[in-house]
C-alpha atoms as a PDB file:
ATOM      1  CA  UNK A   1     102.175  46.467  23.980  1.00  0.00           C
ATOM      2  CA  UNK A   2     103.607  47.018  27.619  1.00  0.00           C
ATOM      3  CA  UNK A   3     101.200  43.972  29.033  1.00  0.00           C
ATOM      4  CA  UNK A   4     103.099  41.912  26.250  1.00  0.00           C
ATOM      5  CA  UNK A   5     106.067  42.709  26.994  1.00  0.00           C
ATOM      6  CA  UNK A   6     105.486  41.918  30.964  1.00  0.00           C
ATOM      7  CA  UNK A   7     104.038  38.555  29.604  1.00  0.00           C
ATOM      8  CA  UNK A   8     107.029  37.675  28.173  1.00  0.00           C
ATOM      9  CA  UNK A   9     109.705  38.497  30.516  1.00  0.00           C
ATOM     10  CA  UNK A  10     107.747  37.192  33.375  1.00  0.00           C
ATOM     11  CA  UNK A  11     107.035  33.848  31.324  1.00  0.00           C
ATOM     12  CA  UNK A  12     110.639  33.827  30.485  1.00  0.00           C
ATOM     13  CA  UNK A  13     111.403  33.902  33.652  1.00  0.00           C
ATOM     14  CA  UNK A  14     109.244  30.974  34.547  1.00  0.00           C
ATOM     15  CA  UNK A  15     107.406  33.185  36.398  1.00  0.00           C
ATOM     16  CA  UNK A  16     103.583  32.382  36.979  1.00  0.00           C
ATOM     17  CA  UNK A  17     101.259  35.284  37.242  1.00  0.00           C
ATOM     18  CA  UNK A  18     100.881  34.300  40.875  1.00  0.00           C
ATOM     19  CA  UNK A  19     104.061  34.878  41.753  1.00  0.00           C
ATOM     20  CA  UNK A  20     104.522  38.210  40.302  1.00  0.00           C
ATOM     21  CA  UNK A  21     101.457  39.433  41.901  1.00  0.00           C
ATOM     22  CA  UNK A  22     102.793  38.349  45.459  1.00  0.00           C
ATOM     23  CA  UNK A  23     106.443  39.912  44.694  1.00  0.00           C
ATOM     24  CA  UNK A  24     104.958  42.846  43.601  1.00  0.00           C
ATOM     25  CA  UNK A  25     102.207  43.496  46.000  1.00  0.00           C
ATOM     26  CA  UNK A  26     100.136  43.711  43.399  1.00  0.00           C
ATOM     27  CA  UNK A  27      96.666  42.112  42.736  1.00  0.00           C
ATOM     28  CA  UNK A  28      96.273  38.963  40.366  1.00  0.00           C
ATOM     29  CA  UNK A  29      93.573  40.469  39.128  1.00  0.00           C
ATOM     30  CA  UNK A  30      95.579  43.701  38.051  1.00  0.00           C
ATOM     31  CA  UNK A  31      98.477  41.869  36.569  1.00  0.00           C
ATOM     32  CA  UNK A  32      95.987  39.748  34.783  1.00  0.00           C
ATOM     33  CA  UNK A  33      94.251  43.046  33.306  1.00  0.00           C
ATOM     34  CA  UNK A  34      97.586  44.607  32.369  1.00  0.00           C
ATOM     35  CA  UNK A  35      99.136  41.445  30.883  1.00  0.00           C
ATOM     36  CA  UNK A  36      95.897  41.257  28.351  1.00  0.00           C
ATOM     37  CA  UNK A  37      95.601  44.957  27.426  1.00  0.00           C
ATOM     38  CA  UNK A  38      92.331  45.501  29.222  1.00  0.00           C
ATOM     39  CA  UNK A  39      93.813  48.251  31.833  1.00  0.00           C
ATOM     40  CA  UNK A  40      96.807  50.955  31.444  1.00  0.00           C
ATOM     41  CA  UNK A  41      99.220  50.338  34.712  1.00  0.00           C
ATOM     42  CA  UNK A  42      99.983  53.198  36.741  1.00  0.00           C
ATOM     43  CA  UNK A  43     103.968  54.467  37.170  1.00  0.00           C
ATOM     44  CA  UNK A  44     103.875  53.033  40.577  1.00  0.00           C
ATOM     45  CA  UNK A  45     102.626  49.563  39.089  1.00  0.00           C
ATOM     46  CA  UNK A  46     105.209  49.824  36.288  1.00  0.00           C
ATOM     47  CA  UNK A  47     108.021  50.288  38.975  1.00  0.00           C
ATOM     48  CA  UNK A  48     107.290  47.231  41.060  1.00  0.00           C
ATOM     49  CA  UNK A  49     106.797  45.171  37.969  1.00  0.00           C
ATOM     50  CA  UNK A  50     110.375  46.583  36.623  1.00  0.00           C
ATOM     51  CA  UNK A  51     112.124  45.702  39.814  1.00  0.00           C
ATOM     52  CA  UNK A  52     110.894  42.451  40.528  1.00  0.00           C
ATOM     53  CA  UNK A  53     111.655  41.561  36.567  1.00  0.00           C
ATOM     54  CA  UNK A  54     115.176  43.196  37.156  1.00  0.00           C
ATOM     55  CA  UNK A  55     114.471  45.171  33.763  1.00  0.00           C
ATOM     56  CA  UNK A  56     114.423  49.196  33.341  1.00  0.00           C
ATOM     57  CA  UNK A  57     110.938  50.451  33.510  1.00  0.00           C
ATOM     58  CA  UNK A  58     111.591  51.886  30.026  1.00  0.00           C
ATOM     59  CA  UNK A  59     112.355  47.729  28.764  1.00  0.00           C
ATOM     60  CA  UNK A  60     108.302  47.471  29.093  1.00  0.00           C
ATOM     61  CA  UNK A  61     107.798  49.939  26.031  1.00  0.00           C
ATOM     62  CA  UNK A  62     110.009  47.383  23.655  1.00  0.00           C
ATOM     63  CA  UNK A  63     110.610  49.702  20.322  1.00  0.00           C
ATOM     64  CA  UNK A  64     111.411  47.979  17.125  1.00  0.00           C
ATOM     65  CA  UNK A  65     115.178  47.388  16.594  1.00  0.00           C
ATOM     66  CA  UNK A  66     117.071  49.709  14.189  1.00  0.00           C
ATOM     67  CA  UNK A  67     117.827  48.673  10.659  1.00  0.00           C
ATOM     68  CA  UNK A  68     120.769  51.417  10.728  1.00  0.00           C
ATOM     69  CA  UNK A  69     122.614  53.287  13.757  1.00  0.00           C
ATOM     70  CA  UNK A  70     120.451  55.980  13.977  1.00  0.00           C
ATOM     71  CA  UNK A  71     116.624  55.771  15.477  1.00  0.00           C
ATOM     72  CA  UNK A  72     114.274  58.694  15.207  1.00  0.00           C
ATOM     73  CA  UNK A  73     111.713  59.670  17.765  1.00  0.00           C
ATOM     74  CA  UNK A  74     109.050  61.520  16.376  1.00  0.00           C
ATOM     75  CA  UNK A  75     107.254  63.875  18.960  1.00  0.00           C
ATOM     76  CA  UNK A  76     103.793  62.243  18.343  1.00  0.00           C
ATOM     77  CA  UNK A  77     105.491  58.785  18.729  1.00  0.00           C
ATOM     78  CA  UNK A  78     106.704  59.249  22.161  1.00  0.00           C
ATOM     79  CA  UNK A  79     105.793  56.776  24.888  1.00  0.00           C
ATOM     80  CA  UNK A  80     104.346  58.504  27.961  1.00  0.00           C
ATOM     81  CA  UNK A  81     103.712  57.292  31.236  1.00  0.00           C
ATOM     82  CA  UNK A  82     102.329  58.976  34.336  1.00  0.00           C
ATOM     83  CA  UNK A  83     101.509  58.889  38.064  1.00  0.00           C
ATOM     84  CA  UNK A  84      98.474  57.221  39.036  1.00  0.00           C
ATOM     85  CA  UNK A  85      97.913  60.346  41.306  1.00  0.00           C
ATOM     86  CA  UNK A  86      98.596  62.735  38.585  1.00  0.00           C
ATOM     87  CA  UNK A  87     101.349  65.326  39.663  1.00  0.00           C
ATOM     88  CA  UNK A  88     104.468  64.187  36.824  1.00  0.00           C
ATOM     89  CA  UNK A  89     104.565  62.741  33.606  1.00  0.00           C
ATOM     90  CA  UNK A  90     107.351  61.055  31.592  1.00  0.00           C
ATOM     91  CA  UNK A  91     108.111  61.328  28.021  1.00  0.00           C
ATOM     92  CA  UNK A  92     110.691  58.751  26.314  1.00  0.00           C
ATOM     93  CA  UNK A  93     113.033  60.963  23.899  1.00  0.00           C
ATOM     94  CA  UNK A  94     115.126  58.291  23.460  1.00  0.00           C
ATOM     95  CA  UNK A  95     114.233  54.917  21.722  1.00  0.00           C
ATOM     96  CA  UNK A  96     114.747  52.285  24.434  1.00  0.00           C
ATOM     97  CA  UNK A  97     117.140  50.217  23.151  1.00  0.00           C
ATOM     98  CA  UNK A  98     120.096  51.712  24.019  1.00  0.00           C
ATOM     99  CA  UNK A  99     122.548  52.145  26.977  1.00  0.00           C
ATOM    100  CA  UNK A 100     121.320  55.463  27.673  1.00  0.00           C
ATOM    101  CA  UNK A 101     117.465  56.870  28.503  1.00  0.00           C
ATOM    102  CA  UNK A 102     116.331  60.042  27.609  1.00  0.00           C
ATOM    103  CA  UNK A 103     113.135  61.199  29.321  1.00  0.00           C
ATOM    104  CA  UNK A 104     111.389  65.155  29.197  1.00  0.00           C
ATOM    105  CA  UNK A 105     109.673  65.485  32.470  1.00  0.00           C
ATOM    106  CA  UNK A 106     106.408  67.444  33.548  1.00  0.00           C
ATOM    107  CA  UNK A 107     105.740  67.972  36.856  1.00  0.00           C
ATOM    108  CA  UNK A 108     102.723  69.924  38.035  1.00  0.00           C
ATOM    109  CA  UNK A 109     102.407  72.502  40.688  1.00  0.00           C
ATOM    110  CA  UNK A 110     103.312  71.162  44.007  1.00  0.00           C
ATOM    111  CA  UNK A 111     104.005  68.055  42.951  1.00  0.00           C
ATOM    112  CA  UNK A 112     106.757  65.197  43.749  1.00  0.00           C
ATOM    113  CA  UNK A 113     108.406  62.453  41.161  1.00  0.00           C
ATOM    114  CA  UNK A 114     107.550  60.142  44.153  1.00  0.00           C
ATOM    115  CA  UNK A 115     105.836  60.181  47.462  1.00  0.00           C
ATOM    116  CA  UNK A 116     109.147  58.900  48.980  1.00  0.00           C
ATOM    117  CA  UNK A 117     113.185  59.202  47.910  1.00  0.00           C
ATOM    118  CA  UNK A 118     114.062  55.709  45.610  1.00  0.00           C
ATOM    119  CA  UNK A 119     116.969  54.677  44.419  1.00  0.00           C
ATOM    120  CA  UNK A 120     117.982  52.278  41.197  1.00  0.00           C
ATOM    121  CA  UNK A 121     121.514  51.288  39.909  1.00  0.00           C
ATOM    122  CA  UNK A 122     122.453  54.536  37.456  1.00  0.00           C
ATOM    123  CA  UNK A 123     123.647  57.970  36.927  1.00  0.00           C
ATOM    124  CA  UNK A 124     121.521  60.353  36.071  1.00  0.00           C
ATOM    125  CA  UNK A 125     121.665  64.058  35.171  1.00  0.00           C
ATOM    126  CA  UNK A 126     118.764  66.452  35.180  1.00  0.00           C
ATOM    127  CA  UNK A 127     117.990  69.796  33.538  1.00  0.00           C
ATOM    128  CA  UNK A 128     115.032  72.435  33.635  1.00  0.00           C
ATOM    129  CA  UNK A 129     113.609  73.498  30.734  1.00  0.00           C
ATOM    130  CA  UNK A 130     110.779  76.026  32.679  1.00  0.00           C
ATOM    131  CA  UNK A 131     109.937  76.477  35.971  1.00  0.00           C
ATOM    132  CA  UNK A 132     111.843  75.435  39.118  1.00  0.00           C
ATOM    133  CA  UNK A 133     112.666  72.102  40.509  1.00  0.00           C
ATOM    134  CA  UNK A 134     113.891  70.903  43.696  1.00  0.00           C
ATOM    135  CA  UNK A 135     116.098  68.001  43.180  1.00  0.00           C
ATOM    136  CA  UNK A 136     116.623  65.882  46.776  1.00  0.00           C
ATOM    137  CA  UNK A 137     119.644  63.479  46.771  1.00  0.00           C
ATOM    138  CA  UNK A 138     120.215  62.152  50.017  1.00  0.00           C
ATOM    139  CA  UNK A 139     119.997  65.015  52.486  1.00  0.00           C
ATOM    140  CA  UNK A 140     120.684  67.288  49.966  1.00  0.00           C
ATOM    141  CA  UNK A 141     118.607  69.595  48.441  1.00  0.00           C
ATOM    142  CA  UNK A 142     119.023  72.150  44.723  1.00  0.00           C
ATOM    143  CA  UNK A 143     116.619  73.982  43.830  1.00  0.00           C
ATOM    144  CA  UNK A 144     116.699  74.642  39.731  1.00  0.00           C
ATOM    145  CA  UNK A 145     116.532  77.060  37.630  1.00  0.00           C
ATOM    146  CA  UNK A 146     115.753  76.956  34.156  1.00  0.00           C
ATOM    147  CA  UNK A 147     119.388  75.771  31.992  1.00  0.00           C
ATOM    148  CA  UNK A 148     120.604  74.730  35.530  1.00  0.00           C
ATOM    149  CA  UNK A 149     121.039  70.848  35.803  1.00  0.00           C
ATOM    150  CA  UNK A 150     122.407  68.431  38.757  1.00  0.00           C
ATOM    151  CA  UNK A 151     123.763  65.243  38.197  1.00  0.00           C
ATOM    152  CA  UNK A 152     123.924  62.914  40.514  1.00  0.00           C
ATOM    153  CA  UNK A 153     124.467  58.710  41.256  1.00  0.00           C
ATOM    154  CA  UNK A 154     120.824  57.467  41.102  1.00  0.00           C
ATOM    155  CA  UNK A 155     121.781  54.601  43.865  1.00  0.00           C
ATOM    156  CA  UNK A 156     121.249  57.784  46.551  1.00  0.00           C
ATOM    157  CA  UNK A 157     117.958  57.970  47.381  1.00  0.00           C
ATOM    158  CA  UNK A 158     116.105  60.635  45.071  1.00  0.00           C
ATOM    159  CA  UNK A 159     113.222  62.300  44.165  1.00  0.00           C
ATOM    160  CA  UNK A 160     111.938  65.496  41.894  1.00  0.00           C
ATOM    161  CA  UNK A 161     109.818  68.371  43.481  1.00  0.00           C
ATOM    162  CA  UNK A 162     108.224  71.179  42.291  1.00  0.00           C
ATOM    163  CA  UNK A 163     107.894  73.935  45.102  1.00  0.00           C
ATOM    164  CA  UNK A 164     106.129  76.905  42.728  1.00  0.00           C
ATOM    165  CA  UNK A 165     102.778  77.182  41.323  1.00  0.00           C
ATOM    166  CA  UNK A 166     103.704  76.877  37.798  1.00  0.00           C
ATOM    167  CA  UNK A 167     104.620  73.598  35.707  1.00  0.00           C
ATOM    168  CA  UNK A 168     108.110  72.444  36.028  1.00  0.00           C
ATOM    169  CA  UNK A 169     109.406  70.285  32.617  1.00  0.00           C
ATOM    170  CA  UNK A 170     112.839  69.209  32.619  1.00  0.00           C
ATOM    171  CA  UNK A 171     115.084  66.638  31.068  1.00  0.00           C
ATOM    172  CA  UNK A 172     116.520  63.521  32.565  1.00  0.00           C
ATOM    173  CA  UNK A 173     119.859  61.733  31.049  1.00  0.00           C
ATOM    174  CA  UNK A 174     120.020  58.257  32.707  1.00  0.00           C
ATOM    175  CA  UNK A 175     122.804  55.466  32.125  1.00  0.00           C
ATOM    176  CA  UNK A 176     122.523  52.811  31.888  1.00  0.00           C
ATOM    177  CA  UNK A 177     118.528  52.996  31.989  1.00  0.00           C
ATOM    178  CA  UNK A 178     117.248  51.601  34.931  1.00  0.00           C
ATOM    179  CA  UNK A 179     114.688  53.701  35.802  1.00  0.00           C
END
């Protein structure tokens, strides 16, 4: 479904294959395989695609449009993507088609959100379910407790990290979605 999805919006674009691969940094070969269904892209992959398509990572996992105002999630419907190099996964509470993204987070034992601080055009607000989570905005740094949360504007430089040797999950409100 997601290599659909990139299909279109990079076709609709006028895009050629090509190009997105050089924009992206990415192979040919690799956008070719995730455009067809043959390999499952990476966060990482996901993120350049997202930003060089100027669409929320989330937009790639297109949901069905509601027939009435209110869309249910089921827990063994959620879309999940996760690091290439293992370490955090993301789980879509929300549906996608709305103006704001709810994600549950898992982060494993020593592990960051990303290798480097990134930014995108939101707000976001983040809270810990279990564990502990060091939230870096900027030069700042919080370190979470479960029911604590931070909120913060996503367009400073950001990342999640989980100092302990335990699992971290948390929740992440962003608006609009952009992540």
């Amino acid at each position: 479904m997601v290599g659909v999805r990139i299909r279109e919006l990079r076709t609709g674009r006028g895009m050629t294959l090509t190009e997105l691969a050089r924009t992206t940094g990415l192979s040919p070969g690799l956008i070719s395989q995730v455009e067809r269904g043959l390999t499952d892209p990476s966060l990482e992959t996901l993120r350049r695609i997202a930003r060089i398509l100027d669409v929320p990572l989330f937009s790639l996992f297109r949901e069905p449009d509601a027939e009435s105002g209110a869309v249910v999630v089921r827990r063994d419907r959620r879309m999940q993507v996760s690091s290439p190099h293992g370490g955090i996964s993301y789980q879509r509470l929300s549906p996608g088609s709305g103006r704001l993204e709810l994600l549950e987070g898992t982060l494993e034992p020593g592990a960051a959100s990303s290798a480097t601080p990134w930014s995108h055009p939101s707000e976001e607000c983040v809270t810990v379910q279990e564990g502990r989570l060091l939230v870096e905005v900027g030069t700042e740094r919080h370190e979470l407790a479960p029911g604590d949360s931070c909120y913060f504007d996503s367009r400073s430089p950001h990342r999640y990290v989980n100092p302990t040797q335990r699992p971290t999950v948390f929740l992440i409100a962003i608006t609009p979605p952009s992540y």
